[in-house]
C-alpha atoms as a PDB file:
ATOM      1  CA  UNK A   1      -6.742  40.382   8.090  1.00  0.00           C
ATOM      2  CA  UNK A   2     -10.453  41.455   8.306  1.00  0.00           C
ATOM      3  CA  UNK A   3     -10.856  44.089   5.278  1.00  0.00           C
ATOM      4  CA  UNK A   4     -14.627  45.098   6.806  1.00  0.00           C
ATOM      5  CA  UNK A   5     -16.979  43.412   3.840  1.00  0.00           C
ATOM      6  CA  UNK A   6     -18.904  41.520   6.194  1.00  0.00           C
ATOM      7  CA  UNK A   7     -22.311  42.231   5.235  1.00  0.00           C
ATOM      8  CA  UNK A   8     -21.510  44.166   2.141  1.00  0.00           C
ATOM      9  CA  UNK A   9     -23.526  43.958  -0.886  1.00  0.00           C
ATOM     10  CA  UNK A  10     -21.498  43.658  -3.994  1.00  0.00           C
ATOM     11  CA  UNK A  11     -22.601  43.282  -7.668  1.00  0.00           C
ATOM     12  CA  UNK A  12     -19.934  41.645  -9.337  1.00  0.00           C
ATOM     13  CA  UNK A  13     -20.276  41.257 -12.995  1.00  0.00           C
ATOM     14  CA  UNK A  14     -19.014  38.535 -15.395  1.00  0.00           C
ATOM     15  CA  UNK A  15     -18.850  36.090 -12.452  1.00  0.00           C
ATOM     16  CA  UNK A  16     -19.276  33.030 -13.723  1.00  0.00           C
ATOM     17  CA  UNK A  17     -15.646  32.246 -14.874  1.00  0.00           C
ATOM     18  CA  UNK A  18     -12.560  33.281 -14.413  1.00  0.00           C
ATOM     19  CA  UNK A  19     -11.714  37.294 -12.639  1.00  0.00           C
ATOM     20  CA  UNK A  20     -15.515  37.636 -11.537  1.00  0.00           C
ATOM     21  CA  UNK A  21     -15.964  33.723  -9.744  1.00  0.00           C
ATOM     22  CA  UNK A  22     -12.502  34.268  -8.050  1.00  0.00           C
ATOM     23  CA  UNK A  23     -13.732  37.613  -6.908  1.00  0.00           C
ATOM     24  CA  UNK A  24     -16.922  36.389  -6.328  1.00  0.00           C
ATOM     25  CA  UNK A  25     -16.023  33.560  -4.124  1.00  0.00           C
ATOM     26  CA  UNK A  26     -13.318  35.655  -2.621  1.00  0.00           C
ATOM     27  CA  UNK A  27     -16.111  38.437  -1.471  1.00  0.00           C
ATOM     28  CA  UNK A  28     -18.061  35.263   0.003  1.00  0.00           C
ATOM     29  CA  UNK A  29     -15.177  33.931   2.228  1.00  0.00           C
ATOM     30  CA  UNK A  30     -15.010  37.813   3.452  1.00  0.00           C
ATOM     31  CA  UNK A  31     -18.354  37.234   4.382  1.00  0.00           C
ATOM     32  CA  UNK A  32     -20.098  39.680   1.904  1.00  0.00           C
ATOM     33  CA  UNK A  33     -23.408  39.263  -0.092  1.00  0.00           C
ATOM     34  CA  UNK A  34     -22.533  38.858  -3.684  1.00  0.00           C
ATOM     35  CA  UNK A  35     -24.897  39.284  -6.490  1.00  0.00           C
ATOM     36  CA  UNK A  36     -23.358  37.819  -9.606  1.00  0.00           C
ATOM     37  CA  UNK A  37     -24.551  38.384 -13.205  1.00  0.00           C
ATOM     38  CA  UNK A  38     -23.350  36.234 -16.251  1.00  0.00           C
ATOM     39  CA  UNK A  39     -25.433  35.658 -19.464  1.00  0.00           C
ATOM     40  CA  UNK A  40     -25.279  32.320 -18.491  1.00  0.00           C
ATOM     41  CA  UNK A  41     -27.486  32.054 -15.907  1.00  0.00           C
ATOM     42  CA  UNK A  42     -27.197  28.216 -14.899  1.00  0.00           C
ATOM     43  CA  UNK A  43     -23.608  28.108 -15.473  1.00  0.00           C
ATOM     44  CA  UNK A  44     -22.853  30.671 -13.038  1.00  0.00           C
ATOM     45  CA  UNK A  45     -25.677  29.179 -10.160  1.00  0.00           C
ATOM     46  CA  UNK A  46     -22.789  25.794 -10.639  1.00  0.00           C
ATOM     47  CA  UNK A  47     -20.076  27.845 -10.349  1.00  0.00           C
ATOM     48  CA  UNK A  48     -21.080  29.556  -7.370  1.00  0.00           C
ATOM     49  CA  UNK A  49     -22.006  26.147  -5.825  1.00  0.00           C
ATOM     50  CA  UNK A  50     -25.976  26.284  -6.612  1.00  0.00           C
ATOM     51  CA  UNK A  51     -25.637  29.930  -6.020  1.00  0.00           C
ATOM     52  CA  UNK A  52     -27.490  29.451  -2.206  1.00  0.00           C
ATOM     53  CA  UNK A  53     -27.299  32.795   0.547  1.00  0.00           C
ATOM     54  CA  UNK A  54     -25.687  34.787   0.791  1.00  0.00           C
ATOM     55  CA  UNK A  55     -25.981  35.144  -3.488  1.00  0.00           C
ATOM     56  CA  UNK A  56     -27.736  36.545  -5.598  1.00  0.00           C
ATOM     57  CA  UNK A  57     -27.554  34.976  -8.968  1.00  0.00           C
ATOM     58  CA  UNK A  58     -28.989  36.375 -12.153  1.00  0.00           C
ATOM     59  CA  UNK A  59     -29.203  36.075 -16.174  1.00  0.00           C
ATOM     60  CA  UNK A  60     -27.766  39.480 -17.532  1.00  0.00           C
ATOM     61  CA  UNK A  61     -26.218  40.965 -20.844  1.00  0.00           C
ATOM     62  CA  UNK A  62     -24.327  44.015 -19.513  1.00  0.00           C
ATOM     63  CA  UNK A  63     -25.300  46.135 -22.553  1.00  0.00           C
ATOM     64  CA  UNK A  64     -29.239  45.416 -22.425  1.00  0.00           C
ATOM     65  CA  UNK A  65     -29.900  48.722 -20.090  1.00  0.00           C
ATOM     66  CA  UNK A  66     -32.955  47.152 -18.636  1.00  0.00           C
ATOM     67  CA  UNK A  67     -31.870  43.821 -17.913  1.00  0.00           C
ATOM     68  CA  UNK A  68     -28.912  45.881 -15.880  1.00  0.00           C
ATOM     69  CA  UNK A  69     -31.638  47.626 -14.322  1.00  0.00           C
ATOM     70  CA  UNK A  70     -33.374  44.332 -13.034  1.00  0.00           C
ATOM     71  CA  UNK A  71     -30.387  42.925 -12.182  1.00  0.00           C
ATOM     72  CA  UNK A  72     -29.446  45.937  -9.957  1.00  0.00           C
ATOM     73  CA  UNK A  73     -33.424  46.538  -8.364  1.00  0.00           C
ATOM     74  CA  UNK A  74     -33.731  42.548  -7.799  1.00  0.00           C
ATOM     75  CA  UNK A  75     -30.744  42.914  -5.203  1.00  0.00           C
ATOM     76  CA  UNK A  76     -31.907  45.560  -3.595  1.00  0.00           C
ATOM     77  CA  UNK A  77     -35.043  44.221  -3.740  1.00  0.00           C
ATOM     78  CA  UNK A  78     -33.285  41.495  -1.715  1.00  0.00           C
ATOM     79  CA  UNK A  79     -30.825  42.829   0.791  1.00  0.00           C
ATOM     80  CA  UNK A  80     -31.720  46.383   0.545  1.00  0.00           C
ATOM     81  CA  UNK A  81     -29.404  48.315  -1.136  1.00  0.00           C
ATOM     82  CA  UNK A  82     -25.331  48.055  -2.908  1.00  0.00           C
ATOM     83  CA  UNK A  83     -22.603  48.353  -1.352  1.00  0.00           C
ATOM     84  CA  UNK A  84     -19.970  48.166  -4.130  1.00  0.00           C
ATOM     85  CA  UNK A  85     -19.640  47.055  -7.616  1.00  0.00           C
ATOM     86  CA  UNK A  86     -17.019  45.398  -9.633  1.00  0.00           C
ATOM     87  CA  UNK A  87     -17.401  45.583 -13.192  1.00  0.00           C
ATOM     88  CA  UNK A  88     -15.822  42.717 -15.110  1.00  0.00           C
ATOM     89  CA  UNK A  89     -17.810  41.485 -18.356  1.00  0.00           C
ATOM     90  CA  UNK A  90     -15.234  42.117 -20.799  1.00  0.00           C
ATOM     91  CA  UNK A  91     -13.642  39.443 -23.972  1.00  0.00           C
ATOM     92  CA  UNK A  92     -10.372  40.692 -25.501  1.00  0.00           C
ATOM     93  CA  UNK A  93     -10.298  40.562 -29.781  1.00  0.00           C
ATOM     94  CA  UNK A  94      -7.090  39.174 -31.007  1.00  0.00           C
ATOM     95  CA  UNK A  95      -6.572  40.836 -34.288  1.00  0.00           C
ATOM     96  CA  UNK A  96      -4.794  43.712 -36.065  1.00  0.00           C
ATOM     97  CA  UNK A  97      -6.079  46.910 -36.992  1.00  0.00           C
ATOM     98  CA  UNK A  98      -6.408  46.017 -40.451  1.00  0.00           C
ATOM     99  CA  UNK A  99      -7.704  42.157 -39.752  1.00  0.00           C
ATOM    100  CA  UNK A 100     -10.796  44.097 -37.719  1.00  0.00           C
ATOM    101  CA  UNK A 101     -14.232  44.977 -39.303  1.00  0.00           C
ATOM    102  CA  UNK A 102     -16.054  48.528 -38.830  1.00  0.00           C
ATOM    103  CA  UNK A 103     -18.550  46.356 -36.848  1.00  0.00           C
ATOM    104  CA  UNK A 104     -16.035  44.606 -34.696  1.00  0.00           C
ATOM    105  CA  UNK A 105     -14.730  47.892 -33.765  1.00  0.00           C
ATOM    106  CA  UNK A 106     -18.217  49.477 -32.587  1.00  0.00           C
ATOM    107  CA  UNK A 107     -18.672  46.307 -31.016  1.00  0.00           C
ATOM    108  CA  UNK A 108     -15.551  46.151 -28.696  1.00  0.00           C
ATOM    109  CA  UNK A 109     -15.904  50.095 -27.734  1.00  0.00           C
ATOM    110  CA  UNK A 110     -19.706  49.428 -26.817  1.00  0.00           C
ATOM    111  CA  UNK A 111     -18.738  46.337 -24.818  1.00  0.00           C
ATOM    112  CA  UNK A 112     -15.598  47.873 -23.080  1.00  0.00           C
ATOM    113  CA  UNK A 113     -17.552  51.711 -22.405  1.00  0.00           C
ATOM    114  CA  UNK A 114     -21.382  50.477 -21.632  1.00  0.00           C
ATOM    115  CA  UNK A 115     -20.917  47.332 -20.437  1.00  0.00           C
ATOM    116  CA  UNK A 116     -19.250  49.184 -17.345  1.00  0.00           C
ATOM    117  CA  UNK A 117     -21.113  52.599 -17.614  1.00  0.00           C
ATOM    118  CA  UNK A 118     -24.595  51.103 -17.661  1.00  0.00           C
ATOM    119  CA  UNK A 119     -24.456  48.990 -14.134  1.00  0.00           C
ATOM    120  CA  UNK A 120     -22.487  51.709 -12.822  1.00  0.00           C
ATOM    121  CA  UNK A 121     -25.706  54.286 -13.973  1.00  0.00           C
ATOM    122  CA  UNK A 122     -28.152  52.184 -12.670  1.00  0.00           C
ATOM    123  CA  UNK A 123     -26.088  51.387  -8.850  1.00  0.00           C
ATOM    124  CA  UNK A 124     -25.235  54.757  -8.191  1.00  0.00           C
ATOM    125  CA  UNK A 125     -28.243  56.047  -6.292  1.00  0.00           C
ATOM    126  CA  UNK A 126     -28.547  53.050  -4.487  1.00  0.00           C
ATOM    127  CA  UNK A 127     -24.520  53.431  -3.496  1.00  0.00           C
ATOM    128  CA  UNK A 128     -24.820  57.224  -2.655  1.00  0.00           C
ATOM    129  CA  UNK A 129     -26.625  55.652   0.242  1.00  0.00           C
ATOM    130  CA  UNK A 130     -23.656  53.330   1.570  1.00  0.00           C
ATOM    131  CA  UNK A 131     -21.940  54.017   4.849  1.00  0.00           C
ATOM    132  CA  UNK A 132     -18.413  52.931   1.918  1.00  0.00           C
ATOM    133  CA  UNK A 133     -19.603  53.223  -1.252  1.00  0.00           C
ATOM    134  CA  UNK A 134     -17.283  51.584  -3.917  1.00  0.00           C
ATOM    135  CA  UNK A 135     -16.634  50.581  -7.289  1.00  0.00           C
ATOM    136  CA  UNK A 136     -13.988  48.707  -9.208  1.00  0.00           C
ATOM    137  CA  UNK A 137     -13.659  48.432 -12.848  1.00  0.00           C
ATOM    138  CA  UNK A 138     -11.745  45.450 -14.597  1.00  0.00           C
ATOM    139  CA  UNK A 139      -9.150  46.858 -17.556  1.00  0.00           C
ATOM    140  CA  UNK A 140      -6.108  45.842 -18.400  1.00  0.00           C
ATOM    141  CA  UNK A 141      -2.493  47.026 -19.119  1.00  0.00           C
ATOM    142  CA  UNK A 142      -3.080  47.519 -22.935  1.00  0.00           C
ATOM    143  CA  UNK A 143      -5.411  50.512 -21.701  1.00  0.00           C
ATOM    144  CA  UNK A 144      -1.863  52.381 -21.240  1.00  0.00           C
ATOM    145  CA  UNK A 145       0.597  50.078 -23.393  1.00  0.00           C
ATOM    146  CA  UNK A 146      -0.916  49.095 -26.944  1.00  0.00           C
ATOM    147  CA  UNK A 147      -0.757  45.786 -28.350  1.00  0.00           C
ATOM    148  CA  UNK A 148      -0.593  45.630 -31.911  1.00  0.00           C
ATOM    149  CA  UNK A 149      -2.081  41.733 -31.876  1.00  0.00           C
ATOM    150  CA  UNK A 150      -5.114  43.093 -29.873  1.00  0.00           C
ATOM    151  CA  UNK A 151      -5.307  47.207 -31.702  1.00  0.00           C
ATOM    152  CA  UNK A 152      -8.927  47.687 -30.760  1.00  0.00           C
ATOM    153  CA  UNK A 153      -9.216  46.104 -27.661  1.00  0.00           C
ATOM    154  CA  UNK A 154      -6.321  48.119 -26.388  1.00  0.00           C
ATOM    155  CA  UNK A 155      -7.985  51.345 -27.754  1.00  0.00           C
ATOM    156  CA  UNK A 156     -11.516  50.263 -26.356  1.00  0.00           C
ATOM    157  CA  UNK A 157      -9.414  49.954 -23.114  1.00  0.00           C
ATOM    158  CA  UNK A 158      -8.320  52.914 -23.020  1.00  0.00           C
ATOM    159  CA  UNK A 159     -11.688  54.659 -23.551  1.00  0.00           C
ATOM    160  CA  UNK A 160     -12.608  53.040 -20.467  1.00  0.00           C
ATOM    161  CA  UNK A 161      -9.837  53.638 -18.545  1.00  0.00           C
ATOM    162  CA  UNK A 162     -10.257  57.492 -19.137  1.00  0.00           C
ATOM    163  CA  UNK A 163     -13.971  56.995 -18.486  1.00  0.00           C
ATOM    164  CA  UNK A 164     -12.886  55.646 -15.345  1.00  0.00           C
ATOM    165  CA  UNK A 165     -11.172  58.445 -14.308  1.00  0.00           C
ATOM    166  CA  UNK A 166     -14.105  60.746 -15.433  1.00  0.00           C
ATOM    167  CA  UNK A 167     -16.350  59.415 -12.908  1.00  0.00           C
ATOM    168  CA  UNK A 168     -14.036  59.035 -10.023  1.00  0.00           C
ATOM    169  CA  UNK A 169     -14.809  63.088  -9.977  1.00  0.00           C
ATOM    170  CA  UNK A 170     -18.563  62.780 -11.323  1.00  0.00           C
ATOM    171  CA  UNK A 171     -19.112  60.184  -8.729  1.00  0.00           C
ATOM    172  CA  UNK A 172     -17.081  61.391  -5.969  1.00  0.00           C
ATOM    173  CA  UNK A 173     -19.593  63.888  -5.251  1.00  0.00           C
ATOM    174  CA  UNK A 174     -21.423  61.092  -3.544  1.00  0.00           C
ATOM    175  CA  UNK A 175     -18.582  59.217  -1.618  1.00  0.00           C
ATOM    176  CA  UNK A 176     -18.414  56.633  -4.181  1.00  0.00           C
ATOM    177  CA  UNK A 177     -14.978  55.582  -4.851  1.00  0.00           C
ATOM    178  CA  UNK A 178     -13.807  54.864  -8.151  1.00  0.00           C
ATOM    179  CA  UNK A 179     -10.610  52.532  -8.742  1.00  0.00           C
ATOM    180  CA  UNK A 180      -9.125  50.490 -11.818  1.00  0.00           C
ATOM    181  CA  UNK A 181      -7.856  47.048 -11.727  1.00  0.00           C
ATOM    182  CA  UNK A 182      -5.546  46.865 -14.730  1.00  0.00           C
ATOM    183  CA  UNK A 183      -4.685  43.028 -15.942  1.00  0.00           C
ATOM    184  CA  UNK A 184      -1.997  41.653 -17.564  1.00  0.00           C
ATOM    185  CA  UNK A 185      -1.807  37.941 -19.108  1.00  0.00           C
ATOM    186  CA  UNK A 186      -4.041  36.191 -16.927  1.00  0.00           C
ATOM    187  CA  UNK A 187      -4.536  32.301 -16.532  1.00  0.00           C
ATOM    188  CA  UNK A 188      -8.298  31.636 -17.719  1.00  0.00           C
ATOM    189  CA  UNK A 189     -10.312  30.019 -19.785  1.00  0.00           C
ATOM    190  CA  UNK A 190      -9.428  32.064 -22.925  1.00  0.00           C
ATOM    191  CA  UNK A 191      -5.794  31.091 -22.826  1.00  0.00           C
ATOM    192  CA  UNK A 192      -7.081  27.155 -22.142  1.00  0.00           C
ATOM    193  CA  UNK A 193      -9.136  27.800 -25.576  1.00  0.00           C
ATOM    194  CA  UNK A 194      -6.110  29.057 -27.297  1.00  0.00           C
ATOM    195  CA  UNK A 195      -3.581  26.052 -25.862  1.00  0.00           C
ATOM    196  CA  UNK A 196      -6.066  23.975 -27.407  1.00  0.00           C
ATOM    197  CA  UNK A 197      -6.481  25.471 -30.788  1.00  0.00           C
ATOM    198  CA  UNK A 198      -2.392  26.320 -31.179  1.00  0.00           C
ATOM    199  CA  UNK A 199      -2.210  22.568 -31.421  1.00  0.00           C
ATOM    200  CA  UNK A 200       1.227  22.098 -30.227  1.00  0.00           C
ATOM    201  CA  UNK A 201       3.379  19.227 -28.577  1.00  0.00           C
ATOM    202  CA  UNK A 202       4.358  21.680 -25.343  1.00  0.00           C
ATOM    203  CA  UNK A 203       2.305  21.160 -21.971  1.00  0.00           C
ATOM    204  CA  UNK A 204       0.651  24.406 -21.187  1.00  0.00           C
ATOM    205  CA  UNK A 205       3.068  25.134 -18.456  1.00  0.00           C
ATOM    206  CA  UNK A 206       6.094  25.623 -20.999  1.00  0.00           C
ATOM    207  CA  UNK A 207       3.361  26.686 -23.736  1.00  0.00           C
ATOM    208  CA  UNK A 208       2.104  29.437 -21.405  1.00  0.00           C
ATOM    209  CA  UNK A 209       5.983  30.281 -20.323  1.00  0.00           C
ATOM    210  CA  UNK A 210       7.161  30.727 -23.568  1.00  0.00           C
ATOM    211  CA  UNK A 211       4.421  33.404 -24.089  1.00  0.00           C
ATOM    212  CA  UNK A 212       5.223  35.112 -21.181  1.00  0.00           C
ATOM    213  CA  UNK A 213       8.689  35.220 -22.223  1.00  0.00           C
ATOM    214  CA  UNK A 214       7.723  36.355 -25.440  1.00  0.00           C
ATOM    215  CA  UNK A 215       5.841  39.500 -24.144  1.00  0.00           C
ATOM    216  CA  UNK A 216       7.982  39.905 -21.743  1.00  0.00           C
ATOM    217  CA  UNK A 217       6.515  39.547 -18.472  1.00  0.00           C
ATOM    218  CA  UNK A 218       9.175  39.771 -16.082  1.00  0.00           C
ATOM    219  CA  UNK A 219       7.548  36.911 -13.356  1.00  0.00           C
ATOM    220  CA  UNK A 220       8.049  34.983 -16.271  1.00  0.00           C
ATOM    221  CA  UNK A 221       4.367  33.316 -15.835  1.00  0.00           C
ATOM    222  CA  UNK A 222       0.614  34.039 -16.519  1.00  0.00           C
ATOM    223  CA  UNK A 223      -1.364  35.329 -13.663  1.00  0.00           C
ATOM    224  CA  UNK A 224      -3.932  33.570 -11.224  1.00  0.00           C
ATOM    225  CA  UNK A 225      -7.094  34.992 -11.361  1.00  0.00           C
ATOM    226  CA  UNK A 226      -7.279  35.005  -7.423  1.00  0.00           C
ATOM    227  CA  UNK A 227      -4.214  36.987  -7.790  1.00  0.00           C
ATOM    228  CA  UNK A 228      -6.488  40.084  -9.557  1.00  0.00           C
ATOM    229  CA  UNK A 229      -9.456  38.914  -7.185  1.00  0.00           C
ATOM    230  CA  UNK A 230      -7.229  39.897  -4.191  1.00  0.00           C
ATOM    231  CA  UNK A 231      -6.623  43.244  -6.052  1.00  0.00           C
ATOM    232  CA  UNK A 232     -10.267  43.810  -6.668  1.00  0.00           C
ATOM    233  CA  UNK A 233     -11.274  42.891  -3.361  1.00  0.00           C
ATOM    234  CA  UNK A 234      -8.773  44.923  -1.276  1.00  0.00           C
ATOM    235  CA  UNK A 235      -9.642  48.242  -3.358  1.00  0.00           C
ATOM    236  CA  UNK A 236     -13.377  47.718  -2.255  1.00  0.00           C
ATOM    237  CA  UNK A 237     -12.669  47.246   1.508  1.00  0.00           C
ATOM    238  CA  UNK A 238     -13.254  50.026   3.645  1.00  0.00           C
ATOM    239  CA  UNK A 239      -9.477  49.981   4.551  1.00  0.00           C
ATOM    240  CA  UNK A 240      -8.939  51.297   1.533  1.00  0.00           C
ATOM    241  CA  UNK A 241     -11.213  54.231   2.160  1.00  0.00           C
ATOM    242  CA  UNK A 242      -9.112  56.853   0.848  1.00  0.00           C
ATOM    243  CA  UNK A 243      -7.990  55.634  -2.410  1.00  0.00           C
ATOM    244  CA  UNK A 244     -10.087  56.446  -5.320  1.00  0.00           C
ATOM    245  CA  UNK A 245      -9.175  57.314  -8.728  1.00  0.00           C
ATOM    246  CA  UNK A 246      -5.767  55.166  -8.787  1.00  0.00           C
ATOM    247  CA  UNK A 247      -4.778  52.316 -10.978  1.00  0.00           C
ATOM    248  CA  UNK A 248      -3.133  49.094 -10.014  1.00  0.00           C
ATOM    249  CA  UNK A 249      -1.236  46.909 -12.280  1.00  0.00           C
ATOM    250  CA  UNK A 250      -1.555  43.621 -11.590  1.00  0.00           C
ATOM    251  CA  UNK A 251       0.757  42.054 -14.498  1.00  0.00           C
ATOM    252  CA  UNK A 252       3.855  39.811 -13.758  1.00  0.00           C
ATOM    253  CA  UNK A 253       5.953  43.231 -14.363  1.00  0.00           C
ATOM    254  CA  UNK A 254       4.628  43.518 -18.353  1.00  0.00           C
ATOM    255  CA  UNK A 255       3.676  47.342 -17.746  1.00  0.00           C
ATOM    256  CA  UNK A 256       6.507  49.598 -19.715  1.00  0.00           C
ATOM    257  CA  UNK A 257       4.966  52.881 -18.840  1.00  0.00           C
ATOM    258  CA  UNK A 258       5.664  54.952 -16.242  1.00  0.00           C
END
């Protein structure tokens, strides 16, 4: 299926691992211009295969306003204007409420609220003049279903996620569509760091199922990250031109809400 992205100019942050290079690479193969931001700058040029046309590949902390801000003018500098953007940068903090610091808390509610809002700010005018004019933020289930093991990640999630339903209206007045992708346990590099460090004798396959059983994930596995990429992707192609403001789970059947 063609899902109309040739051509398309799509900021994807976080993209040199995991979600953001499977979306990233994904949005290639549909034939769209990607510009990809990761604070590693070199690491995500080698991800994206030396990072040659069509992307656009560039050093940025999402929560330094004006290296957003370059990142965002450089690739319209480039190709002329955005088409979409997928917000991604993100890191999950595995603790209890009472294992987390005051500072640890500010921390994850900046990262989770400005590390979206402030590439979203600085695309908008430049997206209010797209023919399709989309955006797609990265959450995740515990935005709707706490986790005790992750308390203020799952709160800082759900800031966002209510954010993200604030601007589908603020931003609607401009055409710009305004979805959620939320995650459940997905199969990246964070859950390769934590195999590692549980030191056990189980391969990661029956490591990985055993957590899955544990939370109760009813596919009974992690996720792929091409699996959310396809989510991602789909919500930002013009076929989807009249969804905005919705949601999609994209979890193994964890989600316990209604």
């Amino acid at each position: 299926m063609d899902l109309q992205l040739a051509g398309k100019t799509v900021l994807v942050t976080g993209a040199s691992s995991g979600v953001g290079l499977a979306t990233a690479r994904m949005l290639l193969a549909e034939g769209a211009r990607v510009a990809g931001c990761a604070r590693d700058v070199d690491r995500l040029r080698s991800a994206l295969g030396g990072a040659p046309d069509p992307v656009h590949a560039v050093a940025c902390d999402v929560l330094d306003q004006a290296a957003v801000t370059t990142f965002v003018t450089s690739t319209v500098d480039r190709w002329g204007g955005v088409d979409a953007v997928v917000c991604n940068a993100g890191r999950s903090l595995m603790a209890t409420l009472d294992e987390t610091s005051d500072a640890q808390i500010r921390d994850e509610l900046e990262l989770k609220v400005f590390g979206a809002l402030n590439v979203i700010r600085a695309a908008q005018p430049h997206l209010a003049e797209s023919d399709d004019p989309s955006v797609v933020v990265v959450n995740a289930i515990l935005s709707r279903q706490p986790e005790p093991r992750l308390a203020v990640t799952s709160a800082a999630r759900a800031a966002l996620l209510n954010l993200t339903r604030s601007l589908t209206s603020s931003l609607g007045v401009d055409r710009i569509r305004v979805n959620s992708v939320l995650l459940g346990l997905i199969d990246t590099g964070q859950w390769s760091r934590r195999y590692a460090a549980a030191d056990t004798d189980l391969t990661y396959a029956q490591w990985a199922a055993e957590i899955a059983a544990d939370r109760g994930i009813v596919l009974g596995r992690f996720g792929a990250a091409e699996e959310v990429a396809f989510a991602i992707v789909s919500l930002l192609s013009p076929l989807s031109g009249y969804t905005t403001g919705a949601s999609v789970d994209v979890g193994g059947g964890i989600a316990r809400y209604l």
